[in-house]
PDB file of N, CA and C in Angstrom:
ATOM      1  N   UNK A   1      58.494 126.900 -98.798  1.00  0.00           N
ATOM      2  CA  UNK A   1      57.047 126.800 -98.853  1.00  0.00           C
ATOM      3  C   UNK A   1      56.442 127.888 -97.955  1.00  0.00           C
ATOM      4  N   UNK A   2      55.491 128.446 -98.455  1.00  0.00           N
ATOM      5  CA  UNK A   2      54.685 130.221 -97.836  1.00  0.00           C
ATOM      6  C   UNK A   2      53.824 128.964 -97.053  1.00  0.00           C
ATOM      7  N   UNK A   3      53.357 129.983 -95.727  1.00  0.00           N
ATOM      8  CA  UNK A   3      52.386 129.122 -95.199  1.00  0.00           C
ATOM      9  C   UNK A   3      51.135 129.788 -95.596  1.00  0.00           C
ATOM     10  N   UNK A   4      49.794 128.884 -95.333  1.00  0.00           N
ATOM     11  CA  UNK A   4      48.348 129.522 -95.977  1.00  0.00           C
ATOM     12  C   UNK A   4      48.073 130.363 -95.189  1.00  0.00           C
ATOM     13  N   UNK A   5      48.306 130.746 -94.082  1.00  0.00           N
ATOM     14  CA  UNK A   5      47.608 132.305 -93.596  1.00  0.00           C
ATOM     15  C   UNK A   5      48.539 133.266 -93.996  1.00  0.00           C
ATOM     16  N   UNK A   6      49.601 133.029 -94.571  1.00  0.00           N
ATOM     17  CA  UNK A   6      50.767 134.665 -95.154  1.00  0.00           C
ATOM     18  C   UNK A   6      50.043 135.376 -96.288  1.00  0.00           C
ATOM     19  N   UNK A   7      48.678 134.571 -96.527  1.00  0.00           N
ATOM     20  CA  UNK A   7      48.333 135.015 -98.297  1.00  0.00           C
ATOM     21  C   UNK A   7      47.097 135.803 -97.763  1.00  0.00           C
ATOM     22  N   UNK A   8      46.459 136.105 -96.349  1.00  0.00           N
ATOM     23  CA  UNK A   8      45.531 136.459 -95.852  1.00  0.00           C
ATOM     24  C   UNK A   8      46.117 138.171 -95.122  1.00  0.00           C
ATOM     25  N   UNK A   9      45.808 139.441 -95.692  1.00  0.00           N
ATOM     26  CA  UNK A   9      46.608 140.458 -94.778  1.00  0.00           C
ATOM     27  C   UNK A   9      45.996 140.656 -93.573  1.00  0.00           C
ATOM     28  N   UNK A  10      46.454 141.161 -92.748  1.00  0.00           N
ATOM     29  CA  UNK A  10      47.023 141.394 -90.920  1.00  0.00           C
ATOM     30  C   UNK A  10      46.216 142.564 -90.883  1.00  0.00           C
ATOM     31  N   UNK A  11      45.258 143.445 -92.040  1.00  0.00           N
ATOM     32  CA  UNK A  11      44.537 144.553 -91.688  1.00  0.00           C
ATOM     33  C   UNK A  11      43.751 144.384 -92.350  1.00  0.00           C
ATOM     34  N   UNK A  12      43.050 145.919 -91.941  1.00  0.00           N
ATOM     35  CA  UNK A  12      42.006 145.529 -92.949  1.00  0.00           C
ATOM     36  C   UNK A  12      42.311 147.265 -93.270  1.00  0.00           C
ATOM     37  N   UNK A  13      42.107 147.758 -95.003  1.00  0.00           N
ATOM     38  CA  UNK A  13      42.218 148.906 -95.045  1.00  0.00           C
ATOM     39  C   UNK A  13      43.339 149.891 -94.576  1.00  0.00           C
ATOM     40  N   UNK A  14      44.633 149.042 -94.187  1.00  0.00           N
ATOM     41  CA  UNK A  14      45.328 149.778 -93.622  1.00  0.00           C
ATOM     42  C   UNK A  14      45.530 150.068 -92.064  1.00  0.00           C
ATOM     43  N   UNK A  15      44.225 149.706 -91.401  1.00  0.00           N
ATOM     44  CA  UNK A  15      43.467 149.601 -89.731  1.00  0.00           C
ATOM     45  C   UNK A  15      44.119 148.603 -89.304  1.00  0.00           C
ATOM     46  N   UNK A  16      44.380 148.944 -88.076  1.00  0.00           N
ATOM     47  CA  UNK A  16      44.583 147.673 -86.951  1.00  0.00           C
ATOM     48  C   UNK A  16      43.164 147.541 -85.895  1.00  0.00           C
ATOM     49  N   UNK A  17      43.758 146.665 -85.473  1.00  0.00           N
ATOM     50  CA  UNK A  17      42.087 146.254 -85.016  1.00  0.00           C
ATOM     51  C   UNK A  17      41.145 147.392 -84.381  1.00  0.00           C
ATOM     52  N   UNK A  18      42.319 148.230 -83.188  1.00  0.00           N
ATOM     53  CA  UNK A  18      41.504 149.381 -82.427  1.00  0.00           C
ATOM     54  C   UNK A  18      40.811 150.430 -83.359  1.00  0.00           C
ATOM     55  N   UNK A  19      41.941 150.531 -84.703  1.00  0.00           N
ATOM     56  CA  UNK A  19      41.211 151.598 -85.264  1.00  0.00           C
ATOM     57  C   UNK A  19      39.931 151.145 -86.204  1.00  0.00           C
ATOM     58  N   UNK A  20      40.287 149.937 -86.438  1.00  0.00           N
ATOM     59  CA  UNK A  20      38.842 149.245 -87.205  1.00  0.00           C
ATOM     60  C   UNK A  20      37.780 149.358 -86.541  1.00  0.00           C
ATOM     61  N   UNK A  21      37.875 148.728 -84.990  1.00  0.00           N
ATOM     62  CA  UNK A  21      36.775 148.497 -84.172  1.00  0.00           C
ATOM     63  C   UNK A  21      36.519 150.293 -84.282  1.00  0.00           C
ATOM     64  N   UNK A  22      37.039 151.424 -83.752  1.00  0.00           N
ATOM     65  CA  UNK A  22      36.365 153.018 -83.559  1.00  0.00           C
ATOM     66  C   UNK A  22      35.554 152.940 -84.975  1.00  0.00           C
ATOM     67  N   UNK A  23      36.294 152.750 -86.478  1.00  0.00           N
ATOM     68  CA  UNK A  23      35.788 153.483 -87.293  1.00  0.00           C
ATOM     69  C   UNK A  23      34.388 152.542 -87.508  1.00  0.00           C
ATOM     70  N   UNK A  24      34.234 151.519 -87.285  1.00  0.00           N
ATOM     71  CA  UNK A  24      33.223 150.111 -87.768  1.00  0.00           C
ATOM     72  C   UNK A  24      32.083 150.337 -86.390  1.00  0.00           C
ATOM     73  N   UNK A  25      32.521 150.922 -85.480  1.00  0.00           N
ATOM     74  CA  UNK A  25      31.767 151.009 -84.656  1.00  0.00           C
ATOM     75  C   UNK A  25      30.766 152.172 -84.119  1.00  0.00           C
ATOM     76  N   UNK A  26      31.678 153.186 -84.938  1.00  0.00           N
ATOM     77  CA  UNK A  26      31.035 154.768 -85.389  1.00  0.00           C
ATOM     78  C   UNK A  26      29.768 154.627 -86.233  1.00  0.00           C
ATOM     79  N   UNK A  27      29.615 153.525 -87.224  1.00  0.00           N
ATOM     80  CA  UNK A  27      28.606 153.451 -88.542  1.00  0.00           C
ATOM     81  C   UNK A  27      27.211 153.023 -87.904  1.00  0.00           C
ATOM     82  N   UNK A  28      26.216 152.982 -89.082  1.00  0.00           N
ATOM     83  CA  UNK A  28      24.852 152.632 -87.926  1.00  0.00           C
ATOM     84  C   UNK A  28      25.006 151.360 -87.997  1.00  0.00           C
ATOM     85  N   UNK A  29      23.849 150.685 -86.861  1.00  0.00           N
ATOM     86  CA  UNK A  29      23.984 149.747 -86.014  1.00  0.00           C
ATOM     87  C   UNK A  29      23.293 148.415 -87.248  1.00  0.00           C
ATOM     88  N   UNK A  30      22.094 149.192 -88.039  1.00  0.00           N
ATOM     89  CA  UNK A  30      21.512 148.652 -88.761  1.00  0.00           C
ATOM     90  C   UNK A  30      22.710 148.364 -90.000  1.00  0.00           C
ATOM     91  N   UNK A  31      23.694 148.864 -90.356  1.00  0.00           N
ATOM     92  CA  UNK A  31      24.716 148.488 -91.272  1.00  0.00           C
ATOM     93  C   UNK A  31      25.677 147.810 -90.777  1.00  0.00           C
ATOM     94  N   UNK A  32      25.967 147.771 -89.583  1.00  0.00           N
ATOM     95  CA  UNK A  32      26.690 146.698 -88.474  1.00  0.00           C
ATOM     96  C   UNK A  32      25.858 145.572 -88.880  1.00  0.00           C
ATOM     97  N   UNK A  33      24.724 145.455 -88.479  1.00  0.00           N
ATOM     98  CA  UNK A  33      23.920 143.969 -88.326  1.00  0.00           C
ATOM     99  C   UNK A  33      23.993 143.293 -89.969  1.00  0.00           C
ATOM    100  N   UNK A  34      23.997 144.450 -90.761  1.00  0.00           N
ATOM    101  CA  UNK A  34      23.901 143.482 -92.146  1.00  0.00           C
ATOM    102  C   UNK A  34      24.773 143.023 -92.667  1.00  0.00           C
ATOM    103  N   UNK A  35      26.468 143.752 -92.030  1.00  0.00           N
ATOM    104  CA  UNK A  35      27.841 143.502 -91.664  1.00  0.00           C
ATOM    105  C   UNK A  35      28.139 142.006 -91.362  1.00  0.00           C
ATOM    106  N   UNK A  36      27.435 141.635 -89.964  1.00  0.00           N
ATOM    107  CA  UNK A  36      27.689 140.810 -89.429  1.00  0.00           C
ATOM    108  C   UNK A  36      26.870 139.603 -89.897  1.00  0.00           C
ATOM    109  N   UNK A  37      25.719 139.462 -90.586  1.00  0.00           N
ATOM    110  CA  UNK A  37      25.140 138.604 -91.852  1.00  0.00           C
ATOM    111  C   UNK A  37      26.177 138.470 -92.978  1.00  0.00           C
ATOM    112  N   UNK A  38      26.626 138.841 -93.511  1.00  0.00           N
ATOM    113  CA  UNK A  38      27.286 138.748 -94.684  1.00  0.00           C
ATOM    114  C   UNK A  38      28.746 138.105 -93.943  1.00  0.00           C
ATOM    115  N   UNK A  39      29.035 138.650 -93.128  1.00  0.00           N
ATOM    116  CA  UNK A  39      30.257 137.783 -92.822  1.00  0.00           C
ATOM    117  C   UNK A  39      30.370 136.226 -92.662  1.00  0.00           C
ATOM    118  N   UNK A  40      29.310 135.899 -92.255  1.00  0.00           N
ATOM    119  CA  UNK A  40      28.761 134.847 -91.829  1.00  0.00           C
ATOM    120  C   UNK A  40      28.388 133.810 -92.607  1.00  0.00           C
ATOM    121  N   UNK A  41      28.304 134.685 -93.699  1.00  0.00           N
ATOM    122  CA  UNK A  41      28.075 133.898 -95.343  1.00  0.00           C
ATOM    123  C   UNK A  41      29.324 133.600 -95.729  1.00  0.00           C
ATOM    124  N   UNK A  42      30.458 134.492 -95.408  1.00  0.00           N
ATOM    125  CA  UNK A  42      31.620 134.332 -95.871  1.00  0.00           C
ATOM    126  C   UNK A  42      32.086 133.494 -95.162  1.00  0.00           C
ATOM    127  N   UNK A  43      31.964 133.531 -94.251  1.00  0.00           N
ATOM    128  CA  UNK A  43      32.708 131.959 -92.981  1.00  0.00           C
ATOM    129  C   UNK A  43      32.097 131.174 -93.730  1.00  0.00           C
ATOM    130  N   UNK A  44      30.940 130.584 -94.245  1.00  0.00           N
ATOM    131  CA  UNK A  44      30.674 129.256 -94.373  1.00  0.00           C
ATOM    132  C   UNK A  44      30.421 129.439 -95.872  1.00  0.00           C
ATOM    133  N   UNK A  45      30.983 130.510 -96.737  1.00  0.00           N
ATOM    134  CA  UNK A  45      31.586 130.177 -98.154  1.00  0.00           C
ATOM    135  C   UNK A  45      32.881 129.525 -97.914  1.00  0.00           C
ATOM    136  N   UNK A  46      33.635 129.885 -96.961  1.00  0.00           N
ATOM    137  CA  UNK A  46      35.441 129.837 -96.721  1.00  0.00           C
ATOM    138  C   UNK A  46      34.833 128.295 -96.099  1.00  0.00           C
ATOM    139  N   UNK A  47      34.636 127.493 -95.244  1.00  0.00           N
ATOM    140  CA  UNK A  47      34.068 126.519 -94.909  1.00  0.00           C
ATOM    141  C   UNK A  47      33.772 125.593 -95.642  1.00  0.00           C
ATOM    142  N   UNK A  48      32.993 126.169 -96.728  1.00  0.00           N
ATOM    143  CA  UNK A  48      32.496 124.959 -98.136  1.00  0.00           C
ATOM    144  C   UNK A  48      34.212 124.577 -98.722  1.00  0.00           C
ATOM    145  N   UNK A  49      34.729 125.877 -98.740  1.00  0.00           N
ATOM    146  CA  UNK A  49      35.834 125.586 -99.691  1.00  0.00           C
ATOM    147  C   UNK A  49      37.050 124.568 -99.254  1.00  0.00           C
ATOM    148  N   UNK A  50      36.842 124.610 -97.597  1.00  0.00           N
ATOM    149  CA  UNK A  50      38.026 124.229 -97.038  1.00  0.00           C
ATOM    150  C   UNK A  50      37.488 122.732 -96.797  1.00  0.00           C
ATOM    151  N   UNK A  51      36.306 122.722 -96.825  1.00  0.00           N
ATOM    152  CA  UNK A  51      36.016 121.098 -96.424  1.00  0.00           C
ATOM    153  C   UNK A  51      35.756 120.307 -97.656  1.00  0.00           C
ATOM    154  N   UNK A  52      36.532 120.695 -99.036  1.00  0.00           N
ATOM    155  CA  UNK A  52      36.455 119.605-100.367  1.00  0.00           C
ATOM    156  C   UNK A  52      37.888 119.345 -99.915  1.00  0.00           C
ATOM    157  N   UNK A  53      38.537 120.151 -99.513  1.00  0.00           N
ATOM    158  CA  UNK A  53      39.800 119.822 -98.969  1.00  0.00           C
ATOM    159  C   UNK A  53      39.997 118.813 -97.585  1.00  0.00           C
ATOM    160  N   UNK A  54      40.158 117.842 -97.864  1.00  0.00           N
ATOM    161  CA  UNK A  54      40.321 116.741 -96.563  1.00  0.00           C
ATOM    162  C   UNK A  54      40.639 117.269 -95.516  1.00  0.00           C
ATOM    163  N   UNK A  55      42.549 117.909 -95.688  1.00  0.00           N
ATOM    164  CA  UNK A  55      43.195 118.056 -94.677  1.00  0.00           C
ATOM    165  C   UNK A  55      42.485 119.227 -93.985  1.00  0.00           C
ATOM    166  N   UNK A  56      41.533 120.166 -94.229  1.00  0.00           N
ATOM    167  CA  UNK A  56      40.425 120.765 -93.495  1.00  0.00           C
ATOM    168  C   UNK A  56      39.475 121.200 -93.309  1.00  0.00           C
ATOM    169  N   UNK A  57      38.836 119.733 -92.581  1.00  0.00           N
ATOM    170  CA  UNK A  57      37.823 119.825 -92.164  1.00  0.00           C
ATOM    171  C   UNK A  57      37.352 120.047 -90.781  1.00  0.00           C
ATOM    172  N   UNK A  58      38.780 120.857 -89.805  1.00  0.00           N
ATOM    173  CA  UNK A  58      38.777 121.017 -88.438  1.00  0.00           C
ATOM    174  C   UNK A  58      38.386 122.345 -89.094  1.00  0.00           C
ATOM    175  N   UNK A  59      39.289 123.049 -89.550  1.00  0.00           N
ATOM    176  CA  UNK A  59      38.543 124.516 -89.925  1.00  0.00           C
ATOM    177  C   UNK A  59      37.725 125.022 -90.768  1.00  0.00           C
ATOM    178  N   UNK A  60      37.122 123.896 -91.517  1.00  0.00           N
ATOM    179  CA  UNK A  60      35.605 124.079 -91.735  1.00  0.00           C
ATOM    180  C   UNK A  60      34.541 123.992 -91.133  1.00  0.00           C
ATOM    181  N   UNK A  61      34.620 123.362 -90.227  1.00  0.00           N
ATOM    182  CA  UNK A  61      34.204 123.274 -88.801  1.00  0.00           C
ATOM    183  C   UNK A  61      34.380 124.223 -87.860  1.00  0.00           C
ATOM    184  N   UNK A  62      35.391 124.675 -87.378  1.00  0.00           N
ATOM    185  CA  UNK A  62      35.203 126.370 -86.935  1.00  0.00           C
ATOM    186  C   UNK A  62      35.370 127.226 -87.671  1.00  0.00           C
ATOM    187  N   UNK A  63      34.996 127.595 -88.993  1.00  0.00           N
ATOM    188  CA  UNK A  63      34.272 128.875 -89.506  1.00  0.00           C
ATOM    189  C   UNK A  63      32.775 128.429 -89.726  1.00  0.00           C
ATOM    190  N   UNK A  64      32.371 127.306 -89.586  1.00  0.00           N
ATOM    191  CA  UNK A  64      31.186 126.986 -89.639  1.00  0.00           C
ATOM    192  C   UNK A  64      30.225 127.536 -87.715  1.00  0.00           C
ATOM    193  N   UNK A  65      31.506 127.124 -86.843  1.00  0.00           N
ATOM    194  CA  UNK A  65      30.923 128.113 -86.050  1.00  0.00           C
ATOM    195  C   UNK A  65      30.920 129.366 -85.342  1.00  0.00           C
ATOM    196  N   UNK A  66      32.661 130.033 -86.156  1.00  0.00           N
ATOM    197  CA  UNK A  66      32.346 131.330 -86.211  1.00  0.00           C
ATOM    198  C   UNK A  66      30.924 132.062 -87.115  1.00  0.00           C
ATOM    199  N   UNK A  67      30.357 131.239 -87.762  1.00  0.00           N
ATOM    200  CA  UNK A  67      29.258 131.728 -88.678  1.00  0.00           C
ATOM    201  C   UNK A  67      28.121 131.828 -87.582  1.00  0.00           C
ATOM    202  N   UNK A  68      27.503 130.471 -87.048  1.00  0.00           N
ATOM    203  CA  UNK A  68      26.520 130.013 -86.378  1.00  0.00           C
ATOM    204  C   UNK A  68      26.582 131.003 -84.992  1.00  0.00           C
ATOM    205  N   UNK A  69      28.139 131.230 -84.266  1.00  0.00           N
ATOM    206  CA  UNK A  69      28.280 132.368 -83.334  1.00  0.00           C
ATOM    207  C   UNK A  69      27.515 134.043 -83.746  1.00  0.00           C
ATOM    208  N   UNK A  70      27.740 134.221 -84.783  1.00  0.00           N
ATOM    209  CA  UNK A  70      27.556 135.432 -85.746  1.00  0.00           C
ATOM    210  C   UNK A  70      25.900 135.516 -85.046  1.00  0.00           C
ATOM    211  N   UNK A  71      25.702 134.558 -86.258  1.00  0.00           N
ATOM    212  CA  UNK A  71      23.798 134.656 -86.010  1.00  0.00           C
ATOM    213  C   UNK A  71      23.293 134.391 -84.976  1.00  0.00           C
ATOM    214  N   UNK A  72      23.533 133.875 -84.059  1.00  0.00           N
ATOM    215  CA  UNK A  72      22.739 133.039 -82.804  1.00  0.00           C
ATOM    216  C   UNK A  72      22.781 134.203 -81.324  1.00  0.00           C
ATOM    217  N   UNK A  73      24.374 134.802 -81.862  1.00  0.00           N
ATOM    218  CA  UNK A  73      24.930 135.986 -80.475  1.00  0.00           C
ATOM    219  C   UNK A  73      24.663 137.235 -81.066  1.00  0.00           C
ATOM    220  N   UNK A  74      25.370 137.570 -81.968  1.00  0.00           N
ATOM    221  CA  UNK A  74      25.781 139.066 -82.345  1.00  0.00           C
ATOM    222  C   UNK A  74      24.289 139.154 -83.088  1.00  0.00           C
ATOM    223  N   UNK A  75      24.260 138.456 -83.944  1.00  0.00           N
ATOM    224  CA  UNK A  75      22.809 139.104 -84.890  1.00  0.00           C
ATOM    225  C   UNK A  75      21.361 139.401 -84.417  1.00  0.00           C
ATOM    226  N   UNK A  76      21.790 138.721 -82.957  1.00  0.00           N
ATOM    227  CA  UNK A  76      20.574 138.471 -82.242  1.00  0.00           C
ATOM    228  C   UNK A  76      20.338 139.206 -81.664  1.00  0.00           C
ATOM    229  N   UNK A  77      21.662 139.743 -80.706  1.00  0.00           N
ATOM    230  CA  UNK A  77      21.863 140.789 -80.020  1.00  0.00           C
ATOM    231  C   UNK A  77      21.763 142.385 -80.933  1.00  0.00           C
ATOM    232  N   UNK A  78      21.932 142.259 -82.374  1.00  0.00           N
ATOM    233  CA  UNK A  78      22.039 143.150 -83.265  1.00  0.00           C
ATOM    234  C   UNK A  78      20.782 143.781 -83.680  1.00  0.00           C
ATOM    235  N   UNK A  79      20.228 142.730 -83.727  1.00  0.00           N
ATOM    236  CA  UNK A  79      18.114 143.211 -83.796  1.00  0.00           C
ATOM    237  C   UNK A  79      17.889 143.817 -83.063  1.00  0.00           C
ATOM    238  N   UNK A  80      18.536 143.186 -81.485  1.00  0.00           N
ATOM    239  CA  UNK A  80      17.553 143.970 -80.311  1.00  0.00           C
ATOM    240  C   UNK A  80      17.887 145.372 -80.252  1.00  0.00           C
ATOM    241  N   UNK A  81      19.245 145.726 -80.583  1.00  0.00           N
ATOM    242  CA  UNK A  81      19.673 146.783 -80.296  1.00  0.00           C
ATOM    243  C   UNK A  81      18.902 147.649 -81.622  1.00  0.00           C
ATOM    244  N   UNK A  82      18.796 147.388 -82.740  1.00  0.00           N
ATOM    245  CA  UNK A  82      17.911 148.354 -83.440  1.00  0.00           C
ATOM    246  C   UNK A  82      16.494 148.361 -83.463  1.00  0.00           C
ATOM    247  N   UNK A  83      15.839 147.513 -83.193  1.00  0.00           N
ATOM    248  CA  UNK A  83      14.898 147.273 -82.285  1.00  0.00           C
ATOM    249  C   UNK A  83      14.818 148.761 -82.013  1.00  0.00           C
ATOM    250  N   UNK A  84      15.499 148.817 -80.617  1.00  0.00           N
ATOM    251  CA  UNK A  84      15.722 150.079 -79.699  1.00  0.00           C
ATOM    252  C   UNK A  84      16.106 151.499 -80.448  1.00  0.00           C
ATOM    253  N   UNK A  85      16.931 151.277 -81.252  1.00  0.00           N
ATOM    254  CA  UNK A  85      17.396 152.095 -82.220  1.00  0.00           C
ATOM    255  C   UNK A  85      16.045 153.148 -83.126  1.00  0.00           C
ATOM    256  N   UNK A  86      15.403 151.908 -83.503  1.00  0.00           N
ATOM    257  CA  UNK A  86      13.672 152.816 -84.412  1.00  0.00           C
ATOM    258  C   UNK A  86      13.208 153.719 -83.292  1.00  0.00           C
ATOM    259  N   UNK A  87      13.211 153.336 -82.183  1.00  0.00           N
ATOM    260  CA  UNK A  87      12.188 154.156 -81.361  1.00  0.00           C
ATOM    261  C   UNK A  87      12.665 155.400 -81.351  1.00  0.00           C
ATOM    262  N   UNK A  88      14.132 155.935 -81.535  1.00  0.00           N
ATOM    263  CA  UNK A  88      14.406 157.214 -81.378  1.00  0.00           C
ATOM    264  C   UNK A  88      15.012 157.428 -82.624  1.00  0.00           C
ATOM    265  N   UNK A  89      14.499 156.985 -83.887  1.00  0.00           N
ATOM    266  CA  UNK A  89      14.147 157.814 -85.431  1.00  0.00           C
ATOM    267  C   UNK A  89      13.111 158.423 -85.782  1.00  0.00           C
ATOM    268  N   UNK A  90      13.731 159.717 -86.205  1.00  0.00           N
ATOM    269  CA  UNK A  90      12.437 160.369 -86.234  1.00  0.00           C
ATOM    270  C   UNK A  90      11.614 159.740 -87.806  1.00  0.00           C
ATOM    271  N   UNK A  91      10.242 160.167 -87.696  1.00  0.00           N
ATOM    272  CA  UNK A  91       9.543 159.391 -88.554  1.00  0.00           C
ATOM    273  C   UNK A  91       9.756 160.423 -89.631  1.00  0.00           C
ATOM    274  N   UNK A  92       9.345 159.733 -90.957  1.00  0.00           N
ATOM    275  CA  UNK A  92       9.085 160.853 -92.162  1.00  0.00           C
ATOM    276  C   UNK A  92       7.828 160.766 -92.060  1.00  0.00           C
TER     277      UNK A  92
END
C-alpha cells in the first residue's frame, strides 16, 4: 500500500525550496499577493475534499488554517507592502 503524500511531488518545477523561494521571490510583489490568495483557495478546496472523508477531518482543519494564516498574515502583510510598492511606480 503507497502512502497518500507519495502521490504529492517533493518540488515544485524541478526547484527545491531555496531555489523556489529566489525565483518566487524575484517576481512582483503584487503577483506574490495574488499567489498567496489563490493558494488559499486551494487549501480550503483540498480541505472541502478531505473533510467528506471522515478519517480527515484533522487535516481539513489545518489546511483550513493554513488558508486563514495566508489571509489574516501574509495577505495582509502583502497589501501593505504594495501599498508601499505604488508610491515608487512611475505613473502613465
Amino acid at each position: 500500500m503507497t502512502n497518500e503524500c507519495d502521490k504529492h511531488p517533493d518540488n515544485f518545477m524541478s526547484l527545491n525550496p531555496k531555489e523556489f523561494a529566489k525565483v518566487f521571490g524575484g517576481t512582483s510583489y503584487f503577483f506574490q499577493k495574488d499567489c498567496y490568495e489563490e493558494i488559499a483557495k486551494e487549501y480550503e478546496r483540498q480541505a472541502d475534499g478531505d473533510r467528506k472523508i471522515r478519517k480527515r477531518v484533522k487535516l481539513a482543519g489545518g489546511l483550513e488554517m493554513l488558508a486563514q494564516s495566508l489571509r489574516e498574515g501574509v495577505a495582509n502583510a502583502s497589501n501593505y507592502v504594495c501599498g508601499i510598492c505604488k508610491h515608487y511606480m512611475k505613473k502613465k
